[in-house]
N, C-alpha and C. Protein backbone atom coordinates (compact mmCIF):
# COMPACT_ATOMS: atom_id res chain seq x y z
N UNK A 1 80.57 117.61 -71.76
CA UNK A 1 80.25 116.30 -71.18
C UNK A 1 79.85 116.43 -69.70
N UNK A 2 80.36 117.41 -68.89
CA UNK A 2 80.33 117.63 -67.76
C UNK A 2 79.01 117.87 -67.03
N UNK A 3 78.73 119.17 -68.03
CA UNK A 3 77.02 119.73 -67.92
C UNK A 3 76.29 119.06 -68.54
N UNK A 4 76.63 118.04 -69.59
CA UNK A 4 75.38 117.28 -69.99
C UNK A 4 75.06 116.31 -68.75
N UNK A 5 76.11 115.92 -67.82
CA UNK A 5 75.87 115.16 -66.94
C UNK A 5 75.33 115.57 -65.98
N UNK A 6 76.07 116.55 -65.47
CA UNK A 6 74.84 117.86 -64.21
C UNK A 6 73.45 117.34 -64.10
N UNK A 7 73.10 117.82 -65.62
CA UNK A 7 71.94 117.92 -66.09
C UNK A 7 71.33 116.84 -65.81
N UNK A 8 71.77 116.23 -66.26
CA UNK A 8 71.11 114.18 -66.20
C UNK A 8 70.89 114.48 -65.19
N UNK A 9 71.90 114.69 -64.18
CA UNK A 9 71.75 114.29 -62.61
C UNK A 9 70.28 114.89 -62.00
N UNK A 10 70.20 116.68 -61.98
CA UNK A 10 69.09 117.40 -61.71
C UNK A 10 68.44 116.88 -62.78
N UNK A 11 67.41 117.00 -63.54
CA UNK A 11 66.68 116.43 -64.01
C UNK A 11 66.23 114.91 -63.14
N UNK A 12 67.01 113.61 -63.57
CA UNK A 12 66.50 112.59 -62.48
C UNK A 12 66.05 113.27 -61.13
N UNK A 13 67.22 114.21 -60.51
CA UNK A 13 66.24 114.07 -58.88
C UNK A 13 65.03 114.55 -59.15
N UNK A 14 64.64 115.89 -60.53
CA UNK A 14 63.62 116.12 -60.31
C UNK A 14 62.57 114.80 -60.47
N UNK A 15 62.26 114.47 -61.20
CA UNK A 15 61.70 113.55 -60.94
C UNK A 15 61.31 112.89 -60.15
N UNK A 16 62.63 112.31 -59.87
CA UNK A 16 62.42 111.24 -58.44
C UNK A 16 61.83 111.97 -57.17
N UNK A 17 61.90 113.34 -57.47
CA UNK A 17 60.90 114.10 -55.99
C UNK A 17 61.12 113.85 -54.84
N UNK A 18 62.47 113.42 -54.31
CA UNK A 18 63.07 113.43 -53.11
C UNK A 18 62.28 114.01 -52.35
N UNK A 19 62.51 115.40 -52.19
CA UNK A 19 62.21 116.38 -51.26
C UNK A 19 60.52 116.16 -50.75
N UNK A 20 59.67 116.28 -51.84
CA UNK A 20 58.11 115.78 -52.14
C UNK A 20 57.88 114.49 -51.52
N UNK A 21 58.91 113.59 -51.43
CA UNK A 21 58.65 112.08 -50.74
C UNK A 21 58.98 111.66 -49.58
N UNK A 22 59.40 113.02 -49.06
CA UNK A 22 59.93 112.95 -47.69
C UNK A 22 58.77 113.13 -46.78
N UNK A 23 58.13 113.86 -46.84
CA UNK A 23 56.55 113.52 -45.88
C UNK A 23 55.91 111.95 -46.11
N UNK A 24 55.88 111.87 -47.18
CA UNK A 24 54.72 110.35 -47.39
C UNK A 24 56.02 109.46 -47.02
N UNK A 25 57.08 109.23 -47.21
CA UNK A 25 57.68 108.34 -46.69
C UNK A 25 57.74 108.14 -45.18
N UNK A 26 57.97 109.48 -45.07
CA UNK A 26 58.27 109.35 -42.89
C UNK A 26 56.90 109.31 -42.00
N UNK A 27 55.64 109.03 -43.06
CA UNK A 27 54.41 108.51 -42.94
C UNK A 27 54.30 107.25 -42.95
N UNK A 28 54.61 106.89 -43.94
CA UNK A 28 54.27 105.51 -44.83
C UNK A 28 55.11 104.44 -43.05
N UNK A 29 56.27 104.92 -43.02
CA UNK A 29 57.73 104.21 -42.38
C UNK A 29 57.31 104.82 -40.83
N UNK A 30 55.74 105.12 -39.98
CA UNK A 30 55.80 106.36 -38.81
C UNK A 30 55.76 104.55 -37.62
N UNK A 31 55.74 103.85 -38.25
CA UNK A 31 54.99 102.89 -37.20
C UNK A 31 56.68 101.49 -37.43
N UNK A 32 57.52 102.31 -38.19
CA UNK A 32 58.53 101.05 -37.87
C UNK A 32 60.03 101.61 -37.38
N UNK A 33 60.78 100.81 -36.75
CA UNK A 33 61.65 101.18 -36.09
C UNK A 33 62.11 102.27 -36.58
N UNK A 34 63.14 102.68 -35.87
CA UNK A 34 64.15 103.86 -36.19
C UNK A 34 65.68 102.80 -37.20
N UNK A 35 66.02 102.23 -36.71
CA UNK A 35 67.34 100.89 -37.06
C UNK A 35 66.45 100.41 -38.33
N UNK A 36 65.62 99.91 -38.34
CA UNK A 36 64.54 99.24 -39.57
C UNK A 36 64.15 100.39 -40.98
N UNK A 37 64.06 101.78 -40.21
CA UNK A 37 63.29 102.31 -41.01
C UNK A 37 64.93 102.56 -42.48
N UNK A 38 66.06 102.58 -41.63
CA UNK A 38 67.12 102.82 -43.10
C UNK A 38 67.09 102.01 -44.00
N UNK A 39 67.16 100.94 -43.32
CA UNK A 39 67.41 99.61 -43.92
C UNK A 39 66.02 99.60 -45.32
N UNK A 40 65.25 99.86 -45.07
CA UNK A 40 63.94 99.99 -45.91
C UNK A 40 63.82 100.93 -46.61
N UNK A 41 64.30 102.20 -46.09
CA UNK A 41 64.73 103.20 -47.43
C UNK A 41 65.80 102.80 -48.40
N UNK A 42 67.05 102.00 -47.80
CA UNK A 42 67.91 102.17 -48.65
C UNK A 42 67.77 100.71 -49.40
N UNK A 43 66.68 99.99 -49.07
CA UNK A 43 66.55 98.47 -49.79
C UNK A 43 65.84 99.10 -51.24
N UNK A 44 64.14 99.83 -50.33
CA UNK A 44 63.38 100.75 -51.63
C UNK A 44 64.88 101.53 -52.74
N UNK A 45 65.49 102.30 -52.25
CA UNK A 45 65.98 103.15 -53.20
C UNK A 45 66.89 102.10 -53.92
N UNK A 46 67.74 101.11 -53.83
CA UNK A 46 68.34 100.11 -54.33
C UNK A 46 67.32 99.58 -55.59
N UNK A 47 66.35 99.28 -54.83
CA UNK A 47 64.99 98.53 -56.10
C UNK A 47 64.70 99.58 -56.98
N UNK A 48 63.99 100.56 -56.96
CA UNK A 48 64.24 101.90 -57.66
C UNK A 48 65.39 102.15 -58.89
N UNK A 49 66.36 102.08 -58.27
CA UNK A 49 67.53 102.30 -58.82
C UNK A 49 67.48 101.12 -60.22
N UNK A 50 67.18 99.96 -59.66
CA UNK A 50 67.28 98.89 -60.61
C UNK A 50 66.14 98.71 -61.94
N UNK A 51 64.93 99.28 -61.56
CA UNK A 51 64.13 99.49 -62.06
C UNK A 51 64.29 100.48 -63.40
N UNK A 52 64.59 101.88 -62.92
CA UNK A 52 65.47 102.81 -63.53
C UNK A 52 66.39 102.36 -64.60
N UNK A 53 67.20 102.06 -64.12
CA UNK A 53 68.53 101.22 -64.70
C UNK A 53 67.87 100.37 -65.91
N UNK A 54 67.03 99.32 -65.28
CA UNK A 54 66.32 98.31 -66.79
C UNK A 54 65.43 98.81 -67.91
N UNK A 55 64.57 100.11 -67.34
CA UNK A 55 64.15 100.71 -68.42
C UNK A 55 65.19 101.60 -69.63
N UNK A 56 66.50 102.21 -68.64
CA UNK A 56 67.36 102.75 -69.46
C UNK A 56 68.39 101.83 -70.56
N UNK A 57 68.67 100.89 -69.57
CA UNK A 57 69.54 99.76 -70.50
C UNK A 57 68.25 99.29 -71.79
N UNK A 58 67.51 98.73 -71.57
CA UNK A 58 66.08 98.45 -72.43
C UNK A 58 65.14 99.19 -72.92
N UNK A 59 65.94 100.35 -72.82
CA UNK A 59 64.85 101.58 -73.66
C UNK A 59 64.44 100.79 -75.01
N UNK A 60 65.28 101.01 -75.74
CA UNK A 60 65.55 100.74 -77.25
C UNK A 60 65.01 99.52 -78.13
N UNK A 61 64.96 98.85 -77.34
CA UNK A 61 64.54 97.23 -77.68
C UNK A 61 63.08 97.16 -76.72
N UNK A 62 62.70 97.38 -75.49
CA UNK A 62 60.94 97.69 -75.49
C UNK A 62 60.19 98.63 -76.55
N UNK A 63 60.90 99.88 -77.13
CA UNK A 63 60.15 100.79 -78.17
C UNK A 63 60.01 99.60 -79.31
N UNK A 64 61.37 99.21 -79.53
CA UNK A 64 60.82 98.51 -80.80
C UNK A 64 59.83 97.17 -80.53
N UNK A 65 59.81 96.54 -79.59
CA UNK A 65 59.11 95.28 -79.07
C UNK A 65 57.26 95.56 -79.19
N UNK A 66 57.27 97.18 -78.81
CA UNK A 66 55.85 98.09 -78.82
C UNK A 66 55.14 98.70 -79.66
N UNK A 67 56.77 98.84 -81.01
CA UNK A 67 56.37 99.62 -81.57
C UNK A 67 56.14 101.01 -81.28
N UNK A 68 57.01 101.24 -80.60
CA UNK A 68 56.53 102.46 -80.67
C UNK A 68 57.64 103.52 -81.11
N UNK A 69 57.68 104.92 -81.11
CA UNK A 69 58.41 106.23 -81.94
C UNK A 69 59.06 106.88 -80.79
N UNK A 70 60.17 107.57 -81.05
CA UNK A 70 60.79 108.43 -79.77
C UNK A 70 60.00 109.34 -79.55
N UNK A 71 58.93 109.82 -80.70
CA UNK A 71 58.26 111.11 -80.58
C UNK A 71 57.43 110.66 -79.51
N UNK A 72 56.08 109.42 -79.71
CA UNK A 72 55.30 109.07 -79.10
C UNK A 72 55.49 109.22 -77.73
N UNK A 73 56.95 108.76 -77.27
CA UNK A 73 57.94 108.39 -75.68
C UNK A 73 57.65 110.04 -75.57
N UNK A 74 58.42 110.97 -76.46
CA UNK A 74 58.65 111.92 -75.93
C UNK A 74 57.76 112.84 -75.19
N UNK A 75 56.27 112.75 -76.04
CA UNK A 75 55.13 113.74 -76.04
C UNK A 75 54.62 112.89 -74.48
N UNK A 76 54.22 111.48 -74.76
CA UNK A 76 53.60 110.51 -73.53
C UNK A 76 54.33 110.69 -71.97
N UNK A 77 55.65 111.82 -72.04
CA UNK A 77 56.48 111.75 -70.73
C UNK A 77 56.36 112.93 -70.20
N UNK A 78 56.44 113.96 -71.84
CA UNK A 78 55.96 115.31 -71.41
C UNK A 78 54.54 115.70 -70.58
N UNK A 79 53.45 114.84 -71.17
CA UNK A 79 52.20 115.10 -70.63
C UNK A 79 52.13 114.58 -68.92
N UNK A 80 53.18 113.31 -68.85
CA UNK A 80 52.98 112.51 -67.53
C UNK A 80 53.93 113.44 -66.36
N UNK A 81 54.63 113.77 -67.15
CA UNK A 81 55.70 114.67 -66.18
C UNK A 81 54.79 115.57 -65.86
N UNK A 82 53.99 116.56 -66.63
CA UNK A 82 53.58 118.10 -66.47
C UNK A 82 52.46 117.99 -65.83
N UNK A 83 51.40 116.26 -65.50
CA UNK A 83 50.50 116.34 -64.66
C UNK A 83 51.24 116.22 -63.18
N UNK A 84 52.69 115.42 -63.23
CA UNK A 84 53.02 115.48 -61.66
C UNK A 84 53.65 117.13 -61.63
N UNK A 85 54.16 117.65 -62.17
CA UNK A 85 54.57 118.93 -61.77
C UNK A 85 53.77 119.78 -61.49
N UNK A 86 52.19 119.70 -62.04
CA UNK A 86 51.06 120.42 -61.71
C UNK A 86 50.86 120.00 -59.95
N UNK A 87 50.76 118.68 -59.89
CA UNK A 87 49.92 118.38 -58.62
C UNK A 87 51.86 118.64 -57.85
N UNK A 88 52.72 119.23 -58.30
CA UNK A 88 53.82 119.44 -56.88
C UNK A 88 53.10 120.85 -56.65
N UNK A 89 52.69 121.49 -57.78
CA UNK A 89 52.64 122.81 -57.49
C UNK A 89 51.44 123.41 -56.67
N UNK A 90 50.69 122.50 -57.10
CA UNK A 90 49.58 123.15 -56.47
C UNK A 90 49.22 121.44 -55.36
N UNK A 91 49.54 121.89 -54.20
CA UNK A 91 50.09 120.30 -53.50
C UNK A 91 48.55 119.78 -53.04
N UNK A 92 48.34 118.18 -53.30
CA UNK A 92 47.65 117.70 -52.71
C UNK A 92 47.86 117.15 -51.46
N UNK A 93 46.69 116.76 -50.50
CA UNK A 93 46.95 116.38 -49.32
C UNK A 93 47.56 114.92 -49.21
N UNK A 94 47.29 114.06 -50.42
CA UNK A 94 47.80 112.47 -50.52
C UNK A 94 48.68 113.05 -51.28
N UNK A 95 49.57 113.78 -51.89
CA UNK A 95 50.41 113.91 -52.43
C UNK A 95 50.58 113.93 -53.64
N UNK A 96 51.66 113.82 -54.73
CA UNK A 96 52.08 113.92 -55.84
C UNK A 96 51.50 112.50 -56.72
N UNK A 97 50.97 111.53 -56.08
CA UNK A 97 50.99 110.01 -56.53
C UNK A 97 49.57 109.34 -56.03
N UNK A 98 48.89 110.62 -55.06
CA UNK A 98 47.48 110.11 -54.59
C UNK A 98 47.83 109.44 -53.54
N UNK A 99 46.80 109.11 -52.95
CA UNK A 99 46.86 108.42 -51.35
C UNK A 99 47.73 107.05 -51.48
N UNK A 100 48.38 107.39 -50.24
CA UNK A 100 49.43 106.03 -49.77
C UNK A 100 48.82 104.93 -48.51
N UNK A 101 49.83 104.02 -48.50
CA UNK A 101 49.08 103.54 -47.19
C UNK A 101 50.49 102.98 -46.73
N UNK A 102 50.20 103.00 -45.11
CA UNK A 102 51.36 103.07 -44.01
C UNK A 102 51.69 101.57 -43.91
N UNK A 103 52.48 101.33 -43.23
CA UNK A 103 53.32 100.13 -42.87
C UNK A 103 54.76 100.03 -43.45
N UNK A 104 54.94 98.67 -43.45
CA UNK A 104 56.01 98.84 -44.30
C UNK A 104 56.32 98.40 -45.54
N UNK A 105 57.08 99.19 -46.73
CA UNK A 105 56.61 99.17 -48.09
C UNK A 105 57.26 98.16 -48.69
N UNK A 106 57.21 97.51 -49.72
CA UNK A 106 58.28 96.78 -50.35
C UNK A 106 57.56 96.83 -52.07
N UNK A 107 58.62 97.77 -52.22
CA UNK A 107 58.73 97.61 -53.89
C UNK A 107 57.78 98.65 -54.29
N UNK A 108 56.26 98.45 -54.22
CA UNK A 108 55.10 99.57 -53.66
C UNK A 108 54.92 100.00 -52.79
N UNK A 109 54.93 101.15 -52.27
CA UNK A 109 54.91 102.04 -53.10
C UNK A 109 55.77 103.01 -53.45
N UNK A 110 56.96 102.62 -52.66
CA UNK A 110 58.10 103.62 -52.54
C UNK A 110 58.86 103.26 -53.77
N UNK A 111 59.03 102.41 -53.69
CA UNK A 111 60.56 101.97 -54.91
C UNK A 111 59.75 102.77 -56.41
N UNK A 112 58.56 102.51 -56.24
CA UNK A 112 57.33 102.53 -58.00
C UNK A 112 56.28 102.69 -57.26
N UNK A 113 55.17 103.68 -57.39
CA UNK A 113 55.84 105.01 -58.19
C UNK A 113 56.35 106.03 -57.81
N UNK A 114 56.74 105.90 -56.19
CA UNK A 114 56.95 107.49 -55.35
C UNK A 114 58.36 107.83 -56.46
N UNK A 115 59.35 106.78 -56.11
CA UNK A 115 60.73 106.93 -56.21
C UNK A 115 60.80 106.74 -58.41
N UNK A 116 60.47 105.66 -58.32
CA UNK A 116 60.80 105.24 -60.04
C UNK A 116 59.36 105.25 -60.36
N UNK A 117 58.84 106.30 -61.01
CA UNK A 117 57.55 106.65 -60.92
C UNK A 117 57.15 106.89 -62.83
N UNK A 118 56.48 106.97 -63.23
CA UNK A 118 55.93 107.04 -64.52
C UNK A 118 57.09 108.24 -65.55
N UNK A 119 56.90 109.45 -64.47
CA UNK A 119 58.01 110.55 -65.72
C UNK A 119 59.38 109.62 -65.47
N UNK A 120 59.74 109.53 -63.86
CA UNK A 120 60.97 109.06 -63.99
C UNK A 120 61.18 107.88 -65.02
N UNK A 121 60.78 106.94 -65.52
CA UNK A 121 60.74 105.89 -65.91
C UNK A 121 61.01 106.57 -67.83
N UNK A 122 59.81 107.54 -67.98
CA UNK A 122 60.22 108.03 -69.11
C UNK A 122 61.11 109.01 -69.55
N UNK A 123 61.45 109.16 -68.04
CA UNK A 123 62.88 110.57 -68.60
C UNK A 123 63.84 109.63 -69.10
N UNK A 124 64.34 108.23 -67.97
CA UNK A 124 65.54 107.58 -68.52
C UNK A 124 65.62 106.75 -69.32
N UNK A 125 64.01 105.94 -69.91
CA UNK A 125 64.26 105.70 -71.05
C UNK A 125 64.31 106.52 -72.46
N UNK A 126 64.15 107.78 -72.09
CA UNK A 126 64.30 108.82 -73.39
C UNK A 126 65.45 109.34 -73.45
N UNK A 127 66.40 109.31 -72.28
CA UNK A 127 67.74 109.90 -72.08
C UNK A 127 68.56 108.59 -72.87
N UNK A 128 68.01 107.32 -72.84
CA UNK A 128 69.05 106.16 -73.76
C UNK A 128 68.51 106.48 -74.81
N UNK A 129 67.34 106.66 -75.68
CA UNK A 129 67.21 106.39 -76.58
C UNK A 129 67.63 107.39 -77.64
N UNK A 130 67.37 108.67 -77.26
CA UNK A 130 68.10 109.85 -77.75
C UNK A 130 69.25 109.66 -78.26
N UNK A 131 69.98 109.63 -77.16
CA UNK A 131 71.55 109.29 -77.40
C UNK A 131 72.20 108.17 -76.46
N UNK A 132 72.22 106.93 -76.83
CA UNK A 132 72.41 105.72 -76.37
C UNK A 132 73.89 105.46 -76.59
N UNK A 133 75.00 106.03 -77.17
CA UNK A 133 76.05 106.25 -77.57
C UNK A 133 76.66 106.49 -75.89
N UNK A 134 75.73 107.29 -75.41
CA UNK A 134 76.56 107.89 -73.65
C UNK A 134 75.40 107.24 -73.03
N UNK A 135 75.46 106.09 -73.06
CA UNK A 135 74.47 105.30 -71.92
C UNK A 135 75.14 105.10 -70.87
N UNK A 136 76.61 104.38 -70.61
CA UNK A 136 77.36 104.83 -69.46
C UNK A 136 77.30 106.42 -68.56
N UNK A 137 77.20 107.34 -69.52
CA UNK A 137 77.09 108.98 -68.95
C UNK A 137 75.44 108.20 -67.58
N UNK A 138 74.37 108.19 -68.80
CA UNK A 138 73.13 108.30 -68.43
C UNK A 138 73.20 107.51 -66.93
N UNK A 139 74.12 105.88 -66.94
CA UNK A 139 73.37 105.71 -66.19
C UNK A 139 73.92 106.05 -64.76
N UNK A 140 75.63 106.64 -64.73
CA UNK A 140 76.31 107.44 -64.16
C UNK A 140 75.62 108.36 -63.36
N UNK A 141 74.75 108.99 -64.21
CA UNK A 141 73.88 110.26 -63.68
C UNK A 141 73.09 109.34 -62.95
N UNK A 142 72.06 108.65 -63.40
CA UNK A 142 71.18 107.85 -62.37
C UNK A 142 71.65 107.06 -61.35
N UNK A 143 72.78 106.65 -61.35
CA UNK A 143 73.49 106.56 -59.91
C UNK A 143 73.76 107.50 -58.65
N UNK A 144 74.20 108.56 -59.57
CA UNK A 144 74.27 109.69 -58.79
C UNK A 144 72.83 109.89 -58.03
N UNK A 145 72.11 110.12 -59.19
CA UNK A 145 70.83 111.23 -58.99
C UNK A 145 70.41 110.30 -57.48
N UNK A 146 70.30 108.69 -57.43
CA UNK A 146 69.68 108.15 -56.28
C UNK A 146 70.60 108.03 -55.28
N UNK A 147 71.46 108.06 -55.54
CA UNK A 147 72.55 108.35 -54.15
C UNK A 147 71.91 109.65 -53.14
N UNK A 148 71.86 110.36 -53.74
CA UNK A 148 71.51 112.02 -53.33
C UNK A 148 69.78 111.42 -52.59
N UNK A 149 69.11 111.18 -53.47
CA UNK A 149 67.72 110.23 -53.42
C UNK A 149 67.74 109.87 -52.15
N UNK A 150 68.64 108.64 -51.53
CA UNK A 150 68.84 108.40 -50.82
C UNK A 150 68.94 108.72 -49.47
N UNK A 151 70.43 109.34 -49.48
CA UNK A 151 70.59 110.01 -48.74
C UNK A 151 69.24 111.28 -47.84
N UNK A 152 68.39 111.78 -48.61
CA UNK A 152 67.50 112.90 -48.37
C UNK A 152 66.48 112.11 -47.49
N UNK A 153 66.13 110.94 -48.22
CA UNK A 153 65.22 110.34 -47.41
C UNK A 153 65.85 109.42 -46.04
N UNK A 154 67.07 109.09 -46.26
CA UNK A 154 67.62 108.41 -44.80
C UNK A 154 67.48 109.43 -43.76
N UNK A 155 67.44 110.68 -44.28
CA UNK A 155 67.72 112.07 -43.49
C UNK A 155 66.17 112.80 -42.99
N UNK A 156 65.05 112.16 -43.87
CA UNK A 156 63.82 112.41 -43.70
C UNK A 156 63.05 113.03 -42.42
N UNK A 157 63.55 112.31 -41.69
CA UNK A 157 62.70 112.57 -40.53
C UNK A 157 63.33 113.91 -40.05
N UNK A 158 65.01 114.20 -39.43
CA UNK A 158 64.94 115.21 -38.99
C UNK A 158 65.28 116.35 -39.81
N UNK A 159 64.88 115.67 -41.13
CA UNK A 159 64.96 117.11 -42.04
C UNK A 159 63.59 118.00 -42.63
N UNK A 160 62.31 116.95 -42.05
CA UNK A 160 60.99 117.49 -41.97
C UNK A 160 61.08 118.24 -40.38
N UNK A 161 61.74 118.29 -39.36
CA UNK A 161 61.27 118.38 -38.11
C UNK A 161 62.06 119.66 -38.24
N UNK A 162 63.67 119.77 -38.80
CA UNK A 162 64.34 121.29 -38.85
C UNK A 162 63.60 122.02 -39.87
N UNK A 163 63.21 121.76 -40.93
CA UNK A 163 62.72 122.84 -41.91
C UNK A 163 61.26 122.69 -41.70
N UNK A 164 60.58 122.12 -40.97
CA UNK A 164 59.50 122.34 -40.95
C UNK A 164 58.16 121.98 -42.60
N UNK A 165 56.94 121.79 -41.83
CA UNK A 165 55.88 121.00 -43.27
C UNK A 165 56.08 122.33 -43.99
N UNK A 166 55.47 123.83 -43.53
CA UNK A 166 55.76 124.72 -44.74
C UNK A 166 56.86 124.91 -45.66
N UNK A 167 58.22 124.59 -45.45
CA UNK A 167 59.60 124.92 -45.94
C UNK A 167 59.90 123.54 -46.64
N UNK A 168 59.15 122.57 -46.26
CA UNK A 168 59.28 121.46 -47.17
C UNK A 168 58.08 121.57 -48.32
N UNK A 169 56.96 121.99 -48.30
CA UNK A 169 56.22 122.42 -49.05
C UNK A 169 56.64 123.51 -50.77
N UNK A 170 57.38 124.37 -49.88
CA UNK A 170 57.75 125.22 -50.54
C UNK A 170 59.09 124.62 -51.29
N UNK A 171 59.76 123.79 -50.78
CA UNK A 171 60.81 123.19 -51.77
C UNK A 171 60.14 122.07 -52.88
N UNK A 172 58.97 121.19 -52.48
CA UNK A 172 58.72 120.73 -53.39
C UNK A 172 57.65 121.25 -54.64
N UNK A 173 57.03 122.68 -54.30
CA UNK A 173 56.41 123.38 -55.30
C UNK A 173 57.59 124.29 -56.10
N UNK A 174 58.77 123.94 -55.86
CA UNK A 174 59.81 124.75 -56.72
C UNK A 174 59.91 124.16 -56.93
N UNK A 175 60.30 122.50 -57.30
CA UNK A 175 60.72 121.50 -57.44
C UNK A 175 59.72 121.10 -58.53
N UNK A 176 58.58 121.13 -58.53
CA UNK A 176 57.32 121.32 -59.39
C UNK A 176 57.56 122.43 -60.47
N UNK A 177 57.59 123.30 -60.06
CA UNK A 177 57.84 124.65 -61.16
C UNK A 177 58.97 124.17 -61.87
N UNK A 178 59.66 123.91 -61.85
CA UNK A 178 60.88 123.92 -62.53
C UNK A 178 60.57 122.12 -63.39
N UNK A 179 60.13 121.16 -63.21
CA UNK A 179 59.83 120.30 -63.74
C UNK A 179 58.32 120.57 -64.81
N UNK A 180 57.93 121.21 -64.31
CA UNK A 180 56.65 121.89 -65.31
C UNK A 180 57.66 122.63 -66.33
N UNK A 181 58.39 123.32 -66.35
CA UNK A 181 59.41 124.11 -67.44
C UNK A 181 60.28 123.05 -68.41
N UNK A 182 60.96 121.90 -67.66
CA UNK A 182 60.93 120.59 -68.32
C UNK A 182 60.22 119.56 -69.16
N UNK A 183 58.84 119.40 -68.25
CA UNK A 183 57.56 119.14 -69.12
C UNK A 183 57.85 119.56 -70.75
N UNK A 184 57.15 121.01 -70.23
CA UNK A 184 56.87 121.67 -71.77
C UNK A 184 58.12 121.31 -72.75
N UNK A 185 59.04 121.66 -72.43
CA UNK A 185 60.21 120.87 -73.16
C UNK A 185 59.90 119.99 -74.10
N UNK A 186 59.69 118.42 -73.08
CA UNK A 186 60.12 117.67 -73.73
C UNK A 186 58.85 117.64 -74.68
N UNK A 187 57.71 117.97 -74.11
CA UNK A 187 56.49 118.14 -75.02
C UNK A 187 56.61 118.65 -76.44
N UNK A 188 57.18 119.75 -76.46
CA UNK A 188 57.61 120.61 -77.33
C UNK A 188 58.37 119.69 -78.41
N UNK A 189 59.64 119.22 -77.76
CA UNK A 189 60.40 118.51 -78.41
C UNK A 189 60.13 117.06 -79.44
N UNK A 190 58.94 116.54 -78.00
CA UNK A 190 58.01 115.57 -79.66
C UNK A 190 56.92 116.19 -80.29
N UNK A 191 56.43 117.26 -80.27
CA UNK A 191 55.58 117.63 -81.30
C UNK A 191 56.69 118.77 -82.42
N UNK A 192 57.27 118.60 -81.94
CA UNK A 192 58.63 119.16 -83.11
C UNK A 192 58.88 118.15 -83.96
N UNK A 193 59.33 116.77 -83.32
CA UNK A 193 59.85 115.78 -84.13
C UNK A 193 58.28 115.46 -85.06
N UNK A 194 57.45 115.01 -84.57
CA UNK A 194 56.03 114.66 -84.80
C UNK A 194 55.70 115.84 -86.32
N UNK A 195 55.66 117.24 -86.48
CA UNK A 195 55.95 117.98 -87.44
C UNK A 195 56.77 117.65 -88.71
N UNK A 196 58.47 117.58 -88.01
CA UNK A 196 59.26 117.06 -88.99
C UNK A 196 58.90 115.82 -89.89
N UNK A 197 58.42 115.01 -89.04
CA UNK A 197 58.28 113.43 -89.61
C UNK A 197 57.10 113.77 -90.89
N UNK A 198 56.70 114.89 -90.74
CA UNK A 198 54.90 114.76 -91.81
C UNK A 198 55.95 115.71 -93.10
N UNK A 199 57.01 115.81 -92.90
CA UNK A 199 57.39 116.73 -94.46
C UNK A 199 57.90 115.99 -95.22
């Protein structure tokens, strides 16, 4: 139970790309206070969080509302995940999500899609629907995972200025690699089910 939770936890941050959102955020946030700028990370990561949260509580009942298959979820998260893990790895200059724009954000673009972004959205509604039995576990972990979330980006600024743009670079193309290894996964995992279902 322990490591299934770990897991939840890493997995969400991958996603959520903390580390990766720490440049475009301390961009996005370069023109508002210092006192203002927490308050706006930790409002974004709150909204995020909730967002998260409603797709996971409502996994189960939007598939069926859509019609749609866990396989479909599964393969459609794998492909969306493994194009953002491509663009961590090989980094664009607008980033993981394409060009942003500065001021100050509300809801867009930080909360959706930097923070609660397309894989994220389909990791945690595939983490209820799987096994919805430990939806408390799941959303435990997604509490966690944005706490940490949080925290990285309240810390943003002088944690781009000590490690520097290359050393933040290099954490979010590992951060990429290792979510590309996830990708394939879950990919794997609905064209497995997708197989089974045709016998």
């Amino acid at each position: 139970m322990q490591s299934e939770f770990l897991s939840a936890v890493v997995l969400l941050l991958l996603v959520a790309d903390p580390f990766g959102n720490v440049p475009l955020a301390n961009a996005m946030l370069a023109d508002v206070p210092s006192g203002r700028r927490r308050l706006v990370i930790a409002r974004e990561c709150i909204l995020a969080f909730a967002i998260l949260a409603a797709f996971m509580a409502g996994g189960q009942t939007f598939l069926r509302l859509m019609h749609l298959s866990e396989t479909s979820l599964s393969i459609a998260g794998g492909v969306i995940l493994f194009m953002i893990a491509i663009r961590m790895v090989f980094a664009h200059p607008e980033g993981a999500f394409g060009p942003q724009t500065r001021g100050e954000p509300f809801i867009v673009p930080l909360a959706t899609p930097l923070i609660a972004g397309p894989s994220a959205l389909a990791t945690a509604m595939l983490m209820a629907t799987r096994e919805p039995d430990k939806l408390w576990m799941w959303e435990g972990a997604l509490a966690a995972a944005m706490a940490v979330t949080t925290l990285i980006l309240l810390a943003g600024e002088g944690l781009q200025r000590w490690m520097g743009e290359r050393a933040m670079q290099a954490v979010e193309r590992l951060m990429g690699l290792i979510l590309t290894a996830i990708a394939i996964e879950m990919l794997l995992g609905g064209v497995r089910m997708f197989v089974q279902g045709l016998k």
